[in-house]
Structure formats: structure tokens, C-alpha cells
C-alpha atoms as a PDB file:
ATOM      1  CA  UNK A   1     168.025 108.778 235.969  1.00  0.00           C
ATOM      2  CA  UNK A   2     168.279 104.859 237.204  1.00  0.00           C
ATOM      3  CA  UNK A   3     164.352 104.674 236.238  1.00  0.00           C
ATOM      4  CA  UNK A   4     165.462 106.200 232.764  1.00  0.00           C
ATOM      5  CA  UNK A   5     168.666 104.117 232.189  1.00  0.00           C
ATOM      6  CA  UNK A   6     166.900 100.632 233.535  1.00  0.00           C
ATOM      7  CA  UNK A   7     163.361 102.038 230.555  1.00  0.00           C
ATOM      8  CA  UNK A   8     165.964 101.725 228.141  1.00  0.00           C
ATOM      9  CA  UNK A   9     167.542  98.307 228.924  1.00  0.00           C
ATOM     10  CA  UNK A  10     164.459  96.847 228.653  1.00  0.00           C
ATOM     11  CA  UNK A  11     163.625  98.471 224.803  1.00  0.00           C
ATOM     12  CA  UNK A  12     167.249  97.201 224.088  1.00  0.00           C
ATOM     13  CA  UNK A  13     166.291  93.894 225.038  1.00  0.00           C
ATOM     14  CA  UNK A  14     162.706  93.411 223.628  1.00  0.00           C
ATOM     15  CA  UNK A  15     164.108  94.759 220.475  1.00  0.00           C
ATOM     16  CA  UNK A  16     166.206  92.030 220.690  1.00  0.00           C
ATOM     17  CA  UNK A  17     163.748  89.438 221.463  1.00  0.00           C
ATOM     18  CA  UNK A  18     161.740  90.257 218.542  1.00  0.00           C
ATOM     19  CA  UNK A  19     164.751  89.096 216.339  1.00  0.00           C
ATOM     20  CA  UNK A  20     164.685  85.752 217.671  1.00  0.00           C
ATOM     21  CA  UNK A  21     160.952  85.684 218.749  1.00  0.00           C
ATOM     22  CA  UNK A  22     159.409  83.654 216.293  1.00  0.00           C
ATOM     23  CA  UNK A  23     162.225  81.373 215.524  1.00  0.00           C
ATOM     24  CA  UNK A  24     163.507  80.771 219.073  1.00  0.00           C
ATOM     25  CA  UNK A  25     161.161  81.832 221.569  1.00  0.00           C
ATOM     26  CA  UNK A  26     163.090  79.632 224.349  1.00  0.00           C
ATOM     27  CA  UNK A  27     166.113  82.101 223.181  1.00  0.00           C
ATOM     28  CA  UNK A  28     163.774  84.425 223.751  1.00  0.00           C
ATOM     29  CA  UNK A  29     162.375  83.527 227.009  1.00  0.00           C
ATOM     30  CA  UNK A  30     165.918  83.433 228.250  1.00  0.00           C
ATOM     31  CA  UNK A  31     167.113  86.701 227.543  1.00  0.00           C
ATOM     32  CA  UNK A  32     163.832  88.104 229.472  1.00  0.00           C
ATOM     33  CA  UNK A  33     165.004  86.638 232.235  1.00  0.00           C
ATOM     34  CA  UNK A  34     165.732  89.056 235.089  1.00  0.00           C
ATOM     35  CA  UNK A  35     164.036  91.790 233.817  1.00  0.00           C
ATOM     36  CA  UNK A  36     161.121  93.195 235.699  1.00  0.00           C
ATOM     37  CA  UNK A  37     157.967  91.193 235.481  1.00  0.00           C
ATOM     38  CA  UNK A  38     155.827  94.328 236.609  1.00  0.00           C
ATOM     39  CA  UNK A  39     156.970  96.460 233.603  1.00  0.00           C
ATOM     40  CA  UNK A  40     153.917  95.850 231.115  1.00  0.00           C
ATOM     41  CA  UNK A  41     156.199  95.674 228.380  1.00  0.00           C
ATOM     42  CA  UNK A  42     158.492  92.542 229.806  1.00  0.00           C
ATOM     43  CA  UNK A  43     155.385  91.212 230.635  1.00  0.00           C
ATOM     44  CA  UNK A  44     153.675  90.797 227.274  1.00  0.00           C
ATOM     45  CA  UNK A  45     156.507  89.784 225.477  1.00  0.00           C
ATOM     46  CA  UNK A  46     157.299  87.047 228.237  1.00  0.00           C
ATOM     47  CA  UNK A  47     153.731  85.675 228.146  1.00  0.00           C
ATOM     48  CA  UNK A  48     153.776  85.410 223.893  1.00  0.00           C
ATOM     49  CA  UNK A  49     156.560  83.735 224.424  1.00  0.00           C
ATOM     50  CA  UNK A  50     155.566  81.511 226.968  1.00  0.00           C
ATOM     51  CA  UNK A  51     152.535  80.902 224.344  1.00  0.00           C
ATOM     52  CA  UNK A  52     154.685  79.973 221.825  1.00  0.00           C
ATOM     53  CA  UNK A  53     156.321  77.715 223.709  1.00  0.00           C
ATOM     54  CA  UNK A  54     153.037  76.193 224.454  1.00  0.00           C
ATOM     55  CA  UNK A  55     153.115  77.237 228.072  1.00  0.00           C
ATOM     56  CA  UNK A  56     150.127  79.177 227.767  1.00  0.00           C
ATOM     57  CA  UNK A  57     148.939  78.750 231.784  1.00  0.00           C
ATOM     58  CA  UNK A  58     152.748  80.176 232.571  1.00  0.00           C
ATOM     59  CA  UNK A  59     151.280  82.919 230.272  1.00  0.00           C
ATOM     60  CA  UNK A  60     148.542  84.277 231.785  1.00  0.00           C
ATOM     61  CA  UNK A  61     149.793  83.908 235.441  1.00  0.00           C
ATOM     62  CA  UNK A  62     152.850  86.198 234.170  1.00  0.00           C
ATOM     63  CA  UNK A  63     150.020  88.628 232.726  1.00  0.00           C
ATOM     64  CA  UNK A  64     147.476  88.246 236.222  1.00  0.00           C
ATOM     65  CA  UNK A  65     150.356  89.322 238.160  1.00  0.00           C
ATOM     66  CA  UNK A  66     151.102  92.518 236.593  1.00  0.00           C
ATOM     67  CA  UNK A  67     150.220  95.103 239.091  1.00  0.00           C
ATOM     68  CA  UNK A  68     147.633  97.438 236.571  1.00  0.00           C
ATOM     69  CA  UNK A  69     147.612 100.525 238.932  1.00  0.00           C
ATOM     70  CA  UNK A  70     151.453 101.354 237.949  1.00  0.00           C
ATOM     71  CA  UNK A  71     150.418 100.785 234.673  1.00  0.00           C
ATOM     72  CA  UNK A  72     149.312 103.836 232.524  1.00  0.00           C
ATOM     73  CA  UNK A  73     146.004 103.588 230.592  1.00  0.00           C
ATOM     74  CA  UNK A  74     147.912 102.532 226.678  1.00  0.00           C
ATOM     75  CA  UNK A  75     150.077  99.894 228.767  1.00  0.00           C
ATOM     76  CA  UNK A  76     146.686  98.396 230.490  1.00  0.00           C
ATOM     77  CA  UNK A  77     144.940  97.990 227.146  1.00  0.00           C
ATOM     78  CA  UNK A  78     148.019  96.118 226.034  1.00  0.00           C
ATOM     79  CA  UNK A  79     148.164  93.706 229.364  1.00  0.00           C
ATOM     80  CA  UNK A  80     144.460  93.100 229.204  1.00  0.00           C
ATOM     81  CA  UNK A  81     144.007  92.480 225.682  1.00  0.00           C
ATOM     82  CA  UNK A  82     146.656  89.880 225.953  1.00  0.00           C
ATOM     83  CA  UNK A  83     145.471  88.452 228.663  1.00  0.00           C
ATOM     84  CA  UNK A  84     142.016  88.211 226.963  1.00  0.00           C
ATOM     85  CA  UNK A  85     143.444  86.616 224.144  1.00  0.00           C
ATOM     86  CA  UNK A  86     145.657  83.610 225.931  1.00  0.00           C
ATOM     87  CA  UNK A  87     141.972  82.877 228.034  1.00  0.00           C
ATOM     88  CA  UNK A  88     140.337  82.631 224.765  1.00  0.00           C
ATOM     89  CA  UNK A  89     142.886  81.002 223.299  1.00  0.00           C
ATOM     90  CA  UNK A  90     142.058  77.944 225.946  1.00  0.00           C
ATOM     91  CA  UNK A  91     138.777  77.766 226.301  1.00  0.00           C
ATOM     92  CA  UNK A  92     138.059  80.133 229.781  1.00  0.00           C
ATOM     93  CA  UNK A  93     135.504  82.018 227.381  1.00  0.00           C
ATOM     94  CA  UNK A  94     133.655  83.529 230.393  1.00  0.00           C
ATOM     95  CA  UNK A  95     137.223  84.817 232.278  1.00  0.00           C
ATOM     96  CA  UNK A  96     138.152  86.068 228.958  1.00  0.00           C
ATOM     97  CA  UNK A  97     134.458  87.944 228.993  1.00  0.00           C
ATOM     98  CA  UNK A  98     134.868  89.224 232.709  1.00  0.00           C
ATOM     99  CA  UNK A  99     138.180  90.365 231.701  1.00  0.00           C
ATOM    100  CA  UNK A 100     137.343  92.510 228.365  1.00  0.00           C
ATOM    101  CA  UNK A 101     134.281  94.179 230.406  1.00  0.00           C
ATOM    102  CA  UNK A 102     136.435  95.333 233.126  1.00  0.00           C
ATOM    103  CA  UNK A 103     138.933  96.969 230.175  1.00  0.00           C
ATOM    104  CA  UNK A 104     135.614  98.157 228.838  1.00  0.00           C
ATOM    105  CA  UNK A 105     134.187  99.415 231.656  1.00  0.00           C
ATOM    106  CA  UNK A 106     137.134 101.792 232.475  1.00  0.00           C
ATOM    107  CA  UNK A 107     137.535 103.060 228.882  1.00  0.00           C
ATOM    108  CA  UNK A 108     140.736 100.576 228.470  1.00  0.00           C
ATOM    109  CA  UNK A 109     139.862  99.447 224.838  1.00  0.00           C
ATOM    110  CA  UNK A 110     141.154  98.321 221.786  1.00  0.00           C
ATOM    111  CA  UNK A 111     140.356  96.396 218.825  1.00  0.00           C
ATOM    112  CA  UNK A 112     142.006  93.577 219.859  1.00  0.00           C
ATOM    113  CA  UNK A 113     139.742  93.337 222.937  1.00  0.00           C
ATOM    114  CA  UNK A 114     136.523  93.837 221.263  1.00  0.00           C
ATOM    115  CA  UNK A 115     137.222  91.108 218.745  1.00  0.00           C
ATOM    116  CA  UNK A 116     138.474  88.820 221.629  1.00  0.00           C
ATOM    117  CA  UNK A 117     134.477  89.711 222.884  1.00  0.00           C
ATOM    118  CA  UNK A 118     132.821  88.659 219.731  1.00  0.00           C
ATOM    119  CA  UNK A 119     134.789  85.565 219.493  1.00  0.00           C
ATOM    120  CA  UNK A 120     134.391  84.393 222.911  1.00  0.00           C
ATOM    121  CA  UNK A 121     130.285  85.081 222.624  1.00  0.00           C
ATOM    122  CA  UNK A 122     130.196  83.488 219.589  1.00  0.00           C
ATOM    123  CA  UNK A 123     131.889  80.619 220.826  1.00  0.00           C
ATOM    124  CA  UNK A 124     129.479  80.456 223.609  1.00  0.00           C
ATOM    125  CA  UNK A 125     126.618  80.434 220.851  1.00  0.00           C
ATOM    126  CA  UNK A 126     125.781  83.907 222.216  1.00  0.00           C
ATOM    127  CA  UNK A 127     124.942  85.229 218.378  1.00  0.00           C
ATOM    128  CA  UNK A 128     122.648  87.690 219.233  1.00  0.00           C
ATOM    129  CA  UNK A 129     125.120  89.344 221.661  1.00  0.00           C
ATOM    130  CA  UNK A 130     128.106  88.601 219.530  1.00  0.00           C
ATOM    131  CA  UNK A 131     126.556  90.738 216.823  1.00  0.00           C
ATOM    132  CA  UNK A 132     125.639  93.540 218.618  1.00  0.00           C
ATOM    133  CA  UNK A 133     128.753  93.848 219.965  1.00  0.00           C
ATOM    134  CA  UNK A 134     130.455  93.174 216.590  1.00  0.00           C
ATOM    135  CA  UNK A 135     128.593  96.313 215.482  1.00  0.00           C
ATOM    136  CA  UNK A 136     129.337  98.078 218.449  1.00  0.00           C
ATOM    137  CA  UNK A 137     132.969  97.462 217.550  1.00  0.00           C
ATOM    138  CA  UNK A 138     132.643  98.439 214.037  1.00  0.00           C
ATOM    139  CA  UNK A 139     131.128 101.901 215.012  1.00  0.00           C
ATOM    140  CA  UNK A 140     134.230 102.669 217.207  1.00  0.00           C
ATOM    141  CA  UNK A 141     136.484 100.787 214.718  1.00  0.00           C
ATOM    142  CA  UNK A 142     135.036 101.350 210.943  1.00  0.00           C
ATOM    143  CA  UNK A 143     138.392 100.216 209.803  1.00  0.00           C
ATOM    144  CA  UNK A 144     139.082  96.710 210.956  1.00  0.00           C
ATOM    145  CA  UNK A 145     138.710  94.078 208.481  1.00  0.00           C
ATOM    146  CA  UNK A 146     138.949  91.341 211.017  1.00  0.00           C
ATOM    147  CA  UNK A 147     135.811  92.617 213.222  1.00  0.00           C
ATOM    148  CA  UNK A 148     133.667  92.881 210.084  1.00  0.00           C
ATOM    149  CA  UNK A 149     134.453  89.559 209.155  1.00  0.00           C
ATOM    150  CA  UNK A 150     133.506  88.283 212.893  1.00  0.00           C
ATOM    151  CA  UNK A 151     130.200  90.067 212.357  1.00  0.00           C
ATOM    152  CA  UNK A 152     129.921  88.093 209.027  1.00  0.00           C
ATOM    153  CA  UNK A 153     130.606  84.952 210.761  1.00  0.00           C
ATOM    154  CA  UNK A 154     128.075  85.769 213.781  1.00  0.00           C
ATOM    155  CA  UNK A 155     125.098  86.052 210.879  1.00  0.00           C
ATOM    156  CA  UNK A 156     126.687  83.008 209.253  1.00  0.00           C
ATOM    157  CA  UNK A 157     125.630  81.180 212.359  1.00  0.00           C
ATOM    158  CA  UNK A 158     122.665  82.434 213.131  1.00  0.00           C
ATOM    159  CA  UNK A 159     121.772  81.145 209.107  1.00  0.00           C
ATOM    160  CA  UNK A 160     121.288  84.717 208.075  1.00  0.00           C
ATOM    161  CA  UNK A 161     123.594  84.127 204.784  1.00  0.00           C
ATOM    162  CA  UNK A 162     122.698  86.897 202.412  1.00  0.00           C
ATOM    163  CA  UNK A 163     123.468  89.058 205.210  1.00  0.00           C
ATOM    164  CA  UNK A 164     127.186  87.474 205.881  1.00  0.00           C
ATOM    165  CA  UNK A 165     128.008  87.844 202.427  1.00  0.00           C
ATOM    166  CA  UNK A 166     126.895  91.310 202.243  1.00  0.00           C
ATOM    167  CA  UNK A 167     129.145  92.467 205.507  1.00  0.00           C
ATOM    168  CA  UNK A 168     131.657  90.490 203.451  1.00  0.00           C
ATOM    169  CA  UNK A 169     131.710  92.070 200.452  1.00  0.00           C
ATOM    170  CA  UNK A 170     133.082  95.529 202.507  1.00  0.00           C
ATOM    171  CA  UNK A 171     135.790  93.545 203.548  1.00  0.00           C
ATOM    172  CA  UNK A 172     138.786  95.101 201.795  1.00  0.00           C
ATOM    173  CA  UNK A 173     141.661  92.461 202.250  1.00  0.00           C
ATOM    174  CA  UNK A 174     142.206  89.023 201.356  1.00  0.00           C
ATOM    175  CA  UNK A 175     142.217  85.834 204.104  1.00  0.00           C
ATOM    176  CA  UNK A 176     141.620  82.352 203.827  1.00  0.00           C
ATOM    177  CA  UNK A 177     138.580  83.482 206.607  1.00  0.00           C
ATOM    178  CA  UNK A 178     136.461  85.775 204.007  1.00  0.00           C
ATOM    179  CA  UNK A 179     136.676  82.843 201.668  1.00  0.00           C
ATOM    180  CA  UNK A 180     135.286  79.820 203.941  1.00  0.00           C
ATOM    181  CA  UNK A 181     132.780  82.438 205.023  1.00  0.00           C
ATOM    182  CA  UNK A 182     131.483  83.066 201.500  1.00  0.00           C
ATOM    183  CA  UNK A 183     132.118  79.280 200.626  1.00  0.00           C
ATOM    184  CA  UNK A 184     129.551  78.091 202.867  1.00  0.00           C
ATOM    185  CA  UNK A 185     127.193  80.722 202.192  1.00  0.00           C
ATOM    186  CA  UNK A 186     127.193  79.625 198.764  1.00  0.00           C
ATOM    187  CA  UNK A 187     126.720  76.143 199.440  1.00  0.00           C
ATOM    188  CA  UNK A 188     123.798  76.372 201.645  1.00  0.00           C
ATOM    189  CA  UNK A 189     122.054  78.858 198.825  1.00  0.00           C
ATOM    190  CA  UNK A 190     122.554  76.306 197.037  1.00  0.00           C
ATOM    191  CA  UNK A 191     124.536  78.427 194.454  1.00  0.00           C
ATOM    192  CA  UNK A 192     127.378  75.200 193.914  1.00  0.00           C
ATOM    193  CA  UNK A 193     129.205  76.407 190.655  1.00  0.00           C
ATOM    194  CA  UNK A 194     130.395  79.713 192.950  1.00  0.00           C
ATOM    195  CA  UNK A 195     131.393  77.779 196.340  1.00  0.00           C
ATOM    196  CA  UNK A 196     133.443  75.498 194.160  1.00  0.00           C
ATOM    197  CA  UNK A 197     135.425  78.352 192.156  1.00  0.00           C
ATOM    198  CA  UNK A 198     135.471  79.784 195.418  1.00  0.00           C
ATOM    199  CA  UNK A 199     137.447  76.399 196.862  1.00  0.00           C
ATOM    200  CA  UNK A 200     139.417  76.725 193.620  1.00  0.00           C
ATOM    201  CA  UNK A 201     140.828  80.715 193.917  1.00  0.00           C
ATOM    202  CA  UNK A 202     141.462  79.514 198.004  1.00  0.00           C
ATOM    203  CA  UNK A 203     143.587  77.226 196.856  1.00  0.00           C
ATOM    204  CA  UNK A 204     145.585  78.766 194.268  1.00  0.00           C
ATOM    205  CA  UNK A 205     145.862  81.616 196.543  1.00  0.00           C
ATOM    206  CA  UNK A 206     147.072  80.321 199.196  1.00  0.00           C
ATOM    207  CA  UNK A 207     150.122  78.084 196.552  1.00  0.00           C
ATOM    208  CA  UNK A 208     150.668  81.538 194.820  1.00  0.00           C
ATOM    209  CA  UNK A 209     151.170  83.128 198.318  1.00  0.00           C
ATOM    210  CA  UNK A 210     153.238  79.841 199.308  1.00  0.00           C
ATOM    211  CA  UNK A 211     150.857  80.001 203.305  1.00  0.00           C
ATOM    212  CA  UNK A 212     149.124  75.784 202.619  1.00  0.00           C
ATOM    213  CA  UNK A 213     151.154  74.699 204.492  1.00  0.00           C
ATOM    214  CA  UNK A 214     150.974  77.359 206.972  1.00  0.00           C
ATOM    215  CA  UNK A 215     147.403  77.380 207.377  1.00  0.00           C
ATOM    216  CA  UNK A 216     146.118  76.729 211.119  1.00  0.00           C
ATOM    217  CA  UNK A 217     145.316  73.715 211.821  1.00  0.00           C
ATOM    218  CA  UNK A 218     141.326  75.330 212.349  1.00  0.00           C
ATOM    219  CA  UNK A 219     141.660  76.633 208.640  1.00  0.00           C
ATOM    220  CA  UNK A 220     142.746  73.391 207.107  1.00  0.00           C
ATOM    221  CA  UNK A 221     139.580  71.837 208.753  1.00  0.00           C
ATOM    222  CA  UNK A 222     137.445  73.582 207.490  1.00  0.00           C
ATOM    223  CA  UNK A 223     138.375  73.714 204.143  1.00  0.00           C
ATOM    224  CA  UNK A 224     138.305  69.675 204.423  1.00  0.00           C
ATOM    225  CA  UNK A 225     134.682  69.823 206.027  1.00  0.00           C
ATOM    226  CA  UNK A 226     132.984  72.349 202.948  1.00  0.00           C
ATOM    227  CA  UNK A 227     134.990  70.701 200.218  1.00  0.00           C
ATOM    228  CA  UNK A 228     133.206  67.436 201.484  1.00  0.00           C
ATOM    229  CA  UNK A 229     129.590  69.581 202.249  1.00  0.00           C
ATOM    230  CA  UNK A 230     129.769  70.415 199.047  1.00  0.00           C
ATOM    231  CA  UNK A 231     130.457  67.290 197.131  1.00  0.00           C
ATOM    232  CA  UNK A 232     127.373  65.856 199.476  1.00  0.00           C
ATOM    233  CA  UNK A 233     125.026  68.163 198.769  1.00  0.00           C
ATOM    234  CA  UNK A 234     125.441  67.835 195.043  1.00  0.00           C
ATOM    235  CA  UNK A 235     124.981  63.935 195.016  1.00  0.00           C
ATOM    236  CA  UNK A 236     121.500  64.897 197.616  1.00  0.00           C
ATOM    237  CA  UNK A 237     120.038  67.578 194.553  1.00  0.00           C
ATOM    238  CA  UNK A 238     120.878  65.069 191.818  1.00  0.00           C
ATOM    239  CA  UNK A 239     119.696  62.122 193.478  1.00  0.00           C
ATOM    240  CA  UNK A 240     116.717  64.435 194.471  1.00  0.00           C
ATOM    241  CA  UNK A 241     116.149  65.701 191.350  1.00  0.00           C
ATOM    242  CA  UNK A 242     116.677  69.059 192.012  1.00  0.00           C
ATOM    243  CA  UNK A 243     119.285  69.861 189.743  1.00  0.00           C
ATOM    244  CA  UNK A 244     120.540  68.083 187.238  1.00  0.00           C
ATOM    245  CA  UNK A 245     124.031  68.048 188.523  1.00  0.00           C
ATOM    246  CA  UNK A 246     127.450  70.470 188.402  1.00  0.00           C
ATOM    247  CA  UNK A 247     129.827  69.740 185.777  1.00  0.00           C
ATOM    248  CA  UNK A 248     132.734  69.353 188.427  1.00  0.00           C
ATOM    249  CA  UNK A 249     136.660  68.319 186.583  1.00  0.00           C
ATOM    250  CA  UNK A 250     137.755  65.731 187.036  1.00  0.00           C
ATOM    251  CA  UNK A 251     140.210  66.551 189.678  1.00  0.00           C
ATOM    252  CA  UNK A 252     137.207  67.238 192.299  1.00  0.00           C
ATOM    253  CA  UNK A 253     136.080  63.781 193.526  1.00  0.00           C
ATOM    254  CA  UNK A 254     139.945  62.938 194.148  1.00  0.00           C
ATOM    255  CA  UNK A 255     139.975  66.493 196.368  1.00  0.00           C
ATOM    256  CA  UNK A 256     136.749  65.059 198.467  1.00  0.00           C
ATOM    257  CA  UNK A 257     138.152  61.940 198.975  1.00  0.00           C
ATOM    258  CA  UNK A 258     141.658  63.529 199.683  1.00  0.00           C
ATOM    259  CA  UNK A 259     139.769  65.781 202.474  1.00  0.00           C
ATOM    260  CA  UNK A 260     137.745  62.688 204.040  1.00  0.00           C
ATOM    261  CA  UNK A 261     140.933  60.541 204.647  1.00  0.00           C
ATOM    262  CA  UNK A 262     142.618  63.801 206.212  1.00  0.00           C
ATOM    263  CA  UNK A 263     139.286  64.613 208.278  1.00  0.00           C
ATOM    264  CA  UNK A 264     139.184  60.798 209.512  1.00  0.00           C
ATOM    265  CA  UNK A 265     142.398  61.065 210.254  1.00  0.00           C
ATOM    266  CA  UNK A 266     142.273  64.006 212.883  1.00  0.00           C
ATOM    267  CA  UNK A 267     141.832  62.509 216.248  1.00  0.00           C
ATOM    268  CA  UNK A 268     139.032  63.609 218.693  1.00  0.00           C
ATOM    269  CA  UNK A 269     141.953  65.574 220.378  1.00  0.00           C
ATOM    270  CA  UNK A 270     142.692  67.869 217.231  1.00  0.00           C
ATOM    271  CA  UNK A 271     139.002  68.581 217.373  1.00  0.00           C
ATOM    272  CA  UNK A 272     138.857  69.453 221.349  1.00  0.00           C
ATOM    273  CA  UNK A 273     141.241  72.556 219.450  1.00  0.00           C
ATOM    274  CA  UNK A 274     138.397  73.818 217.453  1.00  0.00           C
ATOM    275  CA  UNK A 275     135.747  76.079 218.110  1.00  0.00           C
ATOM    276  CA  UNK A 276     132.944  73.982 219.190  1.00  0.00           C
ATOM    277  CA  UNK A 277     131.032  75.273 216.156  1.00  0.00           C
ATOM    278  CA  UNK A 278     133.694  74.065 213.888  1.00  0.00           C
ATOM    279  CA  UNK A 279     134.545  71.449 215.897  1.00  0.00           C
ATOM    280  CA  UNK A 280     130.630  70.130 214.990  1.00  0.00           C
ATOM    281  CA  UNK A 281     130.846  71.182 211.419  1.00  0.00           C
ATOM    282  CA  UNK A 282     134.037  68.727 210.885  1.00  0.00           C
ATOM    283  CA  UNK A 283     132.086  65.859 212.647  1.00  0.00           C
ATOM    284  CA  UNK A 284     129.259  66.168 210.782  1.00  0.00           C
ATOM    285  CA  UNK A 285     131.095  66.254 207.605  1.00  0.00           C
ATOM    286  CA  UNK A 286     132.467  62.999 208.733  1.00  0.00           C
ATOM    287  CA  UNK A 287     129.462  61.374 209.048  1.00  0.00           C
ATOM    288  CA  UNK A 288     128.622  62.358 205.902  1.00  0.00           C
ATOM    289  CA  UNK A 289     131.950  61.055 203.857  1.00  0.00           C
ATOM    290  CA  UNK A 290     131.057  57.560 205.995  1.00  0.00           C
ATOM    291  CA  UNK A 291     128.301  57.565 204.506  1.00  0.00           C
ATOM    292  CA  UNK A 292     128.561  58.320 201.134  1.00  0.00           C
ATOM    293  CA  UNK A 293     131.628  55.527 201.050  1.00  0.00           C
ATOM    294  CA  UNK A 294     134.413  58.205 201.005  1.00  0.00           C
ATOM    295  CA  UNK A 295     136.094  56.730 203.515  1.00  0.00           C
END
């Protein structure tokens, strides 16, 4: 009866956590307090919001500590994809590995934990592995639009663009991800007039769904870095000779130089909070507004 009485304390809480969760998650930090760390439930919620307090090492201790033998198999998934995630989340790619293969291993899945797999291989420039087990995850998940777009991203990067945007076309929602993805497909096809009214339905997209200024920091960067790829490549094909140009508005050359002076003004510590790939894409684009006289 205690065991029963103390189950549904704890919902009572967390329910009221979640009401203050995202606004006040030092509100909601303190009204965990006391509760039983061991219960996988208290434990989740403290660690997110730990995270969003930016006390993401608090975080994963709180999930490393929870004893998984008391925990049923639905309640493991949920610690160890979590725990996963925060890893990730800092850069402990191979813990975060070791830690989705033992969840793996003893048939404690999810789709969380499978995409936290790809992402951490992919960071590791593991491409071949990240899209085998992006497919992998797509057999046992047919439904998750943010796995399919991983595997678009891991043939992305291994230059295999025809074959991202075809994995992207299945993609039934709408993110700001699906669009950089096809963006940069279309720029290195060379295929300019699309990447740019690409760039232009991203943007009105994202006003019309009032999220610009909500975009990750990540997101914003590379929108900056292709918007400047772009602009580059076009002044290479007509200086070339290759083309003879894209008739770009007006408005375009002020968005490139808008996106240099916001790239140059990102310190190298902003970019140690990128993916290394991105992190590399941003610098080079950089370069590249230096030296076309952008900035």
C-alpha cells in the first residue's frame, strides 16, 4: 500500500514539473527534491532538468546511478536512452556508443537510442556504419521521420547526393533539417535556381511558423554557411564560364553579406558546439566570405 501511495506522489509531482519544466526548470529541480533518485521516472525528469539548467555532468551522474536491475525493461529504455542522449549531447560519442549497444544488446531499444547511434557514428565520420545502422533502424522503425532524415544526412556526407535527396523525398513532415539537407544537395549539383528557392521557402517558413528566432544555434549556422556556399559558387561558374550566371533579386547579396558578418562573428567557442562536420562547413564558408571581400 506505502509502495502504491509513495508511485502516486511521484506522478503528482512530475505532472507538476512538466507545468513549470520548460519555463522554470530550477522550479522544477526544486520540487524533485526528496523524491527517490532510484525511481526511473524522478530520475529522467531530474537529469532534463539538470540539462536545461546547463548542468548536463549533474545529469548523467543522476542517470549512471540509477540502479537498472529494479528497473523494468520500458523504464530501462527510458534511463538509457537519456543517458545516451546527454553523452552525445557533450561530445563522449564513444560512452554514448558503449551505452546504446548494451540497451541493444539486451533488447532495451527505442528510437530514440538508435538515432542517438547514427548521430554519434556520424559524428565520428563513421558513414559507412552510420548508414547501416540508419537502415537497420528504419527496418524496425519504418515510421520515424527523424531516422530517415539521419540516413539522408549519412549519404550527404559520404557525397552520395542523389541518394540523400531521394531518402528525403519519403520524409513526410516539415523541419528546417530536410531543407538544409536538400539545400546543399542542390548546390553541389550545381542545380542553384532550386537551393536558392529552397533558402527562400526556409525562411518564410520558419517567419510564418514564428520558430527564427528559435532556431538552434547549429541550425542558424548552417543556414549562414550554404547561403554564403551558394553565393560563392555562383561568382566561381560565372567567372569560370560555366554558366552564365543566376538571376538572383536584389535582396540576395545583402542576405550573404548579412550571413558573413553573423558567421565572423561566432567565436571559435560557438563552433566547439557544432558537430565537427558542421563545425568545418562554417569555417570553410568563412574562408570563403574573406575571400571574396564579404567581410
Amino acid at each position: 500500500m506505502m509502495d502504491f501511495m509513495e508511485e502516486e506522489r511521484i506522478k503528482d509531482c512530475i505532472q507538476e514539473v512538466k507545468a513549470v519544466f520548460k519555463t522554470d526548470p530550477r522550479l522544477a529541480f526544486e520540487k524533485l527534491q526528496g523524491l527517490n533518485l532510484e525511481n526511473p521516472h524522478v530520475a529522467t525528469t531530474t537529469a532534463n532538468a539538470l540539462l536545461q539548467m546547463g548542468k548536463i555532468e549533474e545529469s548523467i551522474t543522476v542517470l549512471q546511478d540509477v540502479p537498472l536491475k529494479k528497473c523494468n525493461s520500458d523504464q530501462k529504455e527510458i534511463i538509457l536512452s537519456t543517458l545516451a542522449s546527454h553523452l552525445n549531447r557533450i561530445g563522449r560519442y564513444f560512452e554514448s556508443i558503449a551505452v546504446v549497444r548494451v540497451a541493444i544488446k539486451n533488447k532495451e531499444s527505442n528510437d530514440t537510442l538508435r538515432f542517438t547511434l547514427v548521430s554519434s557514428l556520424l559524428v565520428l565520420g563513421n558513414f559507412q556504419e552510420a548508414e547501416k545502422e540508419a537502415r537497420v533502424a528504419l527496418g524496425i522503425y519504418p515510421q520515424s521521420d527523424r531516422i530517415l532524415l539521419l540516413l539522408a544526412e549519412t549519404l550527404r556526407r559520404q557525397g552520395r547526393f542523389e541518394d540523400a535527396l531521394k531518402e528525403v523525398k519519403k520524409s513526410r513532415n516539415w523541419t528546417p533539417t530536410k531543407t538544409l539537407i536538400k539545400i546543399y544537395c542542390f548546390i553541389e549539383r550545381g542545380i542553384y535556381i532550386s537551393a536558392l528557392r529552397e533558402l527562400r521557402l526556409l525562411k518564410f517558413r520558419c517567419r510564418q511558423d514564428q520558430i527564427i528566432k528559435e532556431l538552434k544555434f547549429e541550425t542558424q549556422t548552417r543556414v549562414y554557411t550554404y547561403v554564403i556556399l551558394l553565393y560563392c559558387r555562383i561568382l566561381d561558374d560565372i567567372h569560370s564560364g560555366k554558366k552564365e550566371g543566376l538571376n538572383v533579386d536584389a535582396d540576395f547579396p545583402k542576405e550573404v553579406k548579412f550571413a558573413a558578418q553573423r558567421l565572423n562573428r561566432a567565436e571559435e567557442r560557438d563552433f566547439r558546439n557544432l558537430d565537427l562536420y558542421y563545425a568545418r562547413e562554417a569555417k570553410n564558408a568563412l574562408r570563403l566570405a574573406k575571400n571574396s571581400g564579404l567581410i
